[in-house]
Structures are given as C-alpha cells and as structure tokens.
Protein backbone atom coordinates (compact mmCIF):
# COMPACT_ATOMS: atom_id res chain seq x y z
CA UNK A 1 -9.49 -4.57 -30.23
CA UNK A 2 -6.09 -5.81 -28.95
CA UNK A 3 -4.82 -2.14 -29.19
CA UNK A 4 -7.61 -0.72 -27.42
CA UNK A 5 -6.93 -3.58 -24.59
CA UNK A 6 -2.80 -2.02 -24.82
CA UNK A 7 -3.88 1.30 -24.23
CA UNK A 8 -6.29 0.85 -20.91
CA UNK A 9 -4.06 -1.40 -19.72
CA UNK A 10 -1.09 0.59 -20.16
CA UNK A 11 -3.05 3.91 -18.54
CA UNK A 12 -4.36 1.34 -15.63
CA UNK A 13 -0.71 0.70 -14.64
CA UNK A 14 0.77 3.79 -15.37
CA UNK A 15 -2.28 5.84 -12.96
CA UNK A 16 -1.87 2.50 -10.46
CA UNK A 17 1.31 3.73 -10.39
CA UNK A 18 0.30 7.41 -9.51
CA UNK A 19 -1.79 5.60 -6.79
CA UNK A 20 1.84 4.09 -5.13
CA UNK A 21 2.35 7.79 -4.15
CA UNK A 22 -1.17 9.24 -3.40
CA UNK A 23 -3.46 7.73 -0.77
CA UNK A 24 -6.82 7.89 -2.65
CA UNK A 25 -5.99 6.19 -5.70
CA UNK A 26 -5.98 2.27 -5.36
CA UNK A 27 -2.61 1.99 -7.46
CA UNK A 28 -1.09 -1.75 -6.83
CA UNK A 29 -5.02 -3.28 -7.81
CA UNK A 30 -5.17 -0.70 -10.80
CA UNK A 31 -2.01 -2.23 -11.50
CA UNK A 32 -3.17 -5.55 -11.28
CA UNK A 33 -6.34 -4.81 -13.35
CA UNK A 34 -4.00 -3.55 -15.98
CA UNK A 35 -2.12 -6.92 -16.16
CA UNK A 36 -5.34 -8.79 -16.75
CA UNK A 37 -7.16 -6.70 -19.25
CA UNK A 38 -3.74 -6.98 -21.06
CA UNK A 39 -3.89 -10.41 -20.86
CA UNK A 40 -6.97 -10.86 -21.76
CA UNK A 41 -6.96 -8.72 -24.58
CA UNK A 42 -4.28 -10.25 -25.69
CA UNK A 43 -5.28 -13.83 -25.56
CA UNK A 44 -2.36 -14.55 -22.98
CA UNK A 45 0.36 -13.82 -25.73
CA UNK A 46 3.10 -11.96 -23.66
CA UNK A 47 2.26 -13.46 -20.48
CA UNK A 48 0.74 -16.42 -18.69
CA UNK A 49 -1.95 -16.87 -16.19
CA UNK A 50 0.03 -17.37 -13.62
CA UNK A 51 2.10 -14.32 -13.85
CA UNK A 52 -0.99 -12.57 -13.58
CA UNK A 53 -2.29 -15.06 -10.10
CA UNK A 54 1.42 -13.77 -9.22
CA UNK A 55 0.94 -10.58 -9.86
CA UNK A 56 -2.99 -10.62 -7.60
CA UNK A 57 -1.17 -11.88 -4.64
CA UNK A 58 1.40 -9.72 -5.22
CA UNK A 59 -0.96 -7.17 -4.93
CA UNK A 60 -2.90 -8.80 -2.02
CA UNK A 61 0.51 -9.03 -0.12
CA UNK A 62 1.06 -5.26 -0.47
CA UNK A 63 -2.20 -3.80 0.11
CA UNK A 64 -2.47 -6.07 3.15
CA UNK A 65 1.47 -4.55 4.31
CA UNK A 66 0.52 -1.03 3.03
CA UNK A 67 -2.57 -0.86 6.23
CA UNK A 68 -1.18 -2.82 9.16
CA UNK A 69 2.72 -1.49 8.31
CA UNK A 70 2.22 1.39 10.91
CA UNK A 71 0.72 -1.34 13.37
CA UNK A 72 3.83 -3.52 12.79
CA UNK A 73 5.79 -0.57 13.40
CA UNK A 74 4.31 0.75 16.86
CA UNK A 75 4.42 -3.31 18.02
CA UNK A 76 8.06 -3.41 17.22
CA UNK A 77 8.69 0.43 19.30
CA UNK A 78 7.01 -1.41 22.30
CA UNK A 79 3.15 -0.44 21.96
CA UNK A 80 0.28 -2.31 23.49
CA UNK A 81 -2.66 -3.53 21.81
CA UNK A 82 -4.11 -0.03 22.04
CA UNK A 83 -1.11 1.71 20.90
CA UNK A 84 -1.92 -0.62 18.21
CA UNK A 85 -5.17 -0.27 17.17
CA UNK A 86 -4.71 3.73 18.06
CA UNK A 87 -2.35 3.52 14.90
CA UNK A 88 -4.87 1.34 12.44
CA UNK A 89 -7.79 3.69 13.69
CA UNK A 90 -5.82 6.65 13.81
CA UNK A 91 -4.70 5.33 10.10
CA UNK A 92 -8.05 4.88 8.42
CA UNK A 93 -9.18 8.64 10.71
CA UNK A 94 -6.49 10.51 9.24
CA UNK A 95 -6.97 9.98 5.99
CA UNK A 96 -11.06 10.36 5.66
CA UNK A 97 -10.81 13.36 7.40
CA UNK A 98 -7.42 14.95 6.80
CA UNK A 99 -6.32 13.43 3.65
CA UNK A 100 -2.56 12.67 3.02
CA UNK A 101 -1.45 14.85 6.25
CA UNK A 102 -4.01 12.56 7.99
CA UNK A 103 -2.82 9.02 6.38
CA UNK A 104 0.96 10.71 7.41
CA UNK A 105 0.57 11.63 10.57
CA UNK A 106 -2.66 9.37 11.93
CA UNK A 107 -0.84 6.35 12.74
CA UNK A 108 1.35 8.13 14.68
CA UNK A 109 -0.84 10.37 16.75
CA UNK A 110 -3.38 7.38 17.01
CA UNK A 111 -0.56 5.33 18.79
CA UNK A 112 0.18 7.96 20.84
CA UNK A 113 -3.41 8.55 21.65
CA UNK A 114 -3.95 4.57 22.11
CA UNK A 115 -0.72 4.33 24.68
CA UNK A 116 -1.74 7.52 26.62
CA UNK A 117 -5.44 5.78 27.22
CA UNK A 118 -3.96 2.39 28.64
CA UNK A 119 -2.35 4.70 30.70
CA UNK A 120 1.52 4.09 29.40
CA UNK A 121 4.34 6.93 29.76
CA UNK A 122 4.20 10.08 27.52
CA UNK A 123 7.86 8.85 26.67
CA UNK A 124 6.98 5.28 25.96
CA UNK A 125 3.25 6.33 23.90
CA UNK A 126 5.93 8.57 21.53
CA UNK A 127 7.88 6.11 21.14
CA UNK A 128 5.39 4.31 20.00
CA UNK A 129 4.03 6.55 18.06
CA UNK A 130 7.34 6.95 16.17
CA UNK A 131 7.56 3.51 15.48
CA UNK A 132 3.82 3.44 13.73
CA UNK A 133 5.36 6.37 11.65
CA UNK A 134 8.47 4.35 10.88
CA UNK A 135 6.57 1.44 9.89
CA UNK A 136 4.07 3.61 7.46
CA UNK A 137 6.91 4.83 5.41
CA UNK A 138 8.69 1.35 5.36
CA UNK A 139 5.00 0.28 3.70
CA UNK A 140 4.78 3.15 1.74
CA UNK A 141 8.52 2.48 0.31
CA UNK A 142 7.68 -1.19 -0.17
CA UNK A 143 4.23 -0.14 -1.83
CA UNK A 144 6.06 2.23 -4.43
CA UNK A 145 8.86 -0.72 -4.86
CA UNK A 146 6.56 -3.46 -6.07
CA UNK A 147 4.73 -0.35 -8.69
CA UNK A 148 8.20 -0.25 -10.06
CA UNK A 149 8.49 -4.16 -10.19
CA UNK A 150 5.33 -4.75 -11.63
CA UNK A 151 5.42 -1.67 -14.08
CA UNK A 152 8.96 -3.18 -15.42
CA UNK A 153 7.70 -7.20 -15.56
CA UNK A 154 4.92 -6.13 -17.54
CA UNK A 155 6.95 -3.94 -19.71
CA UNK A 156 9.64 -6.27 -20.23
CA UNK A 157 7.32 -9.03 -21.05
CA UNK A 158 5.93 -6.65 -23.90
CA UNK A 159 9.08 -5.84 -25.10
CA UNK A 160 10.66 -9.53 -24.86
C-alpha cells in the first residue's frame, strides 16, 4: 500500500508541477495533495505534519498571489480601482474564453479597458495595463518558483 501511496503522490506533484506552467491545471494544490497522500501513506515517516500545514499555506499564499498579482501590478503602474478590477475581471475573462492567450493578455487589456471607462488617459490606462502584465508574470515566476521548492523539499526529505 505504501508504494501505491509513492506513486500517486509522486505523479500528483510531478503533474502539479505541469500545472505551474499551464493555466487549467491546479498545480501548487496538486502539489500539496501529493505531500499529504505521501504522508499519509506513509504514516508520517519522511515528513511531519507540519511540513505538510507548511506546505497548505504555502500553497494558499501562492494561489492567493498567482490571481490578484496582475491587480498588484496595475495598482503599483498608477491604476484606479477600475483599472483594477478591469485586470481581475479581465483575468478570470481571458482565460474562460480565450485560454492561455486570454489568462496572458486579460489582465492587461482589462486594465486598460477599466482605466479608459473611469475616463483616465489612453497613456496612463496602458500604463496601467502594462503594469497588470508585469505583475502576472512576476506571479507566474513566483508560482513556478515555489513548484520547484516544494518538488525538491519533498524529494529531499525522501531521499534524506
């Protein structure tokens, strides 16, 4: 049983990781699940409890940074609350209807679209929009950073 427990938990995290890279896989909590099947499986032998409440708000930490990082972003290029929200809405649009181009490009043309509608400069609603792109790849470069982090903890603590 404990080798059946390895083997999902080791596909969990290596397909979580996948998910660090594509939009529609949920890859930090697949990573997450991996680490407590694993643990459970194996009766807490390579690992403690706590790593794994570590490694859940870990993953709460990123998820929550992966959505709002383009939101962050246009904020700290100057946008209103519209530009704002135009860049979460524009977020969660983008990638229902347009997949990863969407999730790309959404917050940016959502904070655009959000600045233009409170009535702000062309100049300052791109610049806005630039900054909710900015801050969607800083998420998306933090998101695939703590895949490699966990991935290596987890291995490590197999290993040693």
């Amino acid at each position: 049983m404990e080798t059946l427990g390895l083997i999902v938990s080791i596909l969990l995290l290596l397909i979580g990781f996948v998910g660090t890279f594509i939009p529609f896989l949920p890859g930090i909590p697949l990573i997450f699940l991996g680490y407590l099947i694993w643990g459970l499986a194996s009766h807490w032998h390579d690992f403690s409890v706590m790593l794994v409440v570590v490694v859940g708000i870990v993953a709460l930490v990123t998820i929550a940074l992966d959505y709002y990082a383009g939101a962050v972003g246009a904020r700290k290029f100057g946008a209103s609350a519209a530009g704002v929200w135009g860049a979460v809405i524009g977020a969660i649009v983008g990638v229902v209807f347009f997949n990863i181009i969407g999730l790309i490009l959404g917050p940016l043309l959502g904070a655009v679209a959000g600045e233009l509608l409170a009535g702000k400069k062309q100049q300052d609603a791109w610049r806005a929009g630039w900054g909710a792109f900015l801050g969607f790849l800083a998420g998306s470069l933090f998101k695939i950073m703590m895949g490699v982090i966990l991935l290596a903890v987890f291995f490590f603590s197999l290993i040693f």
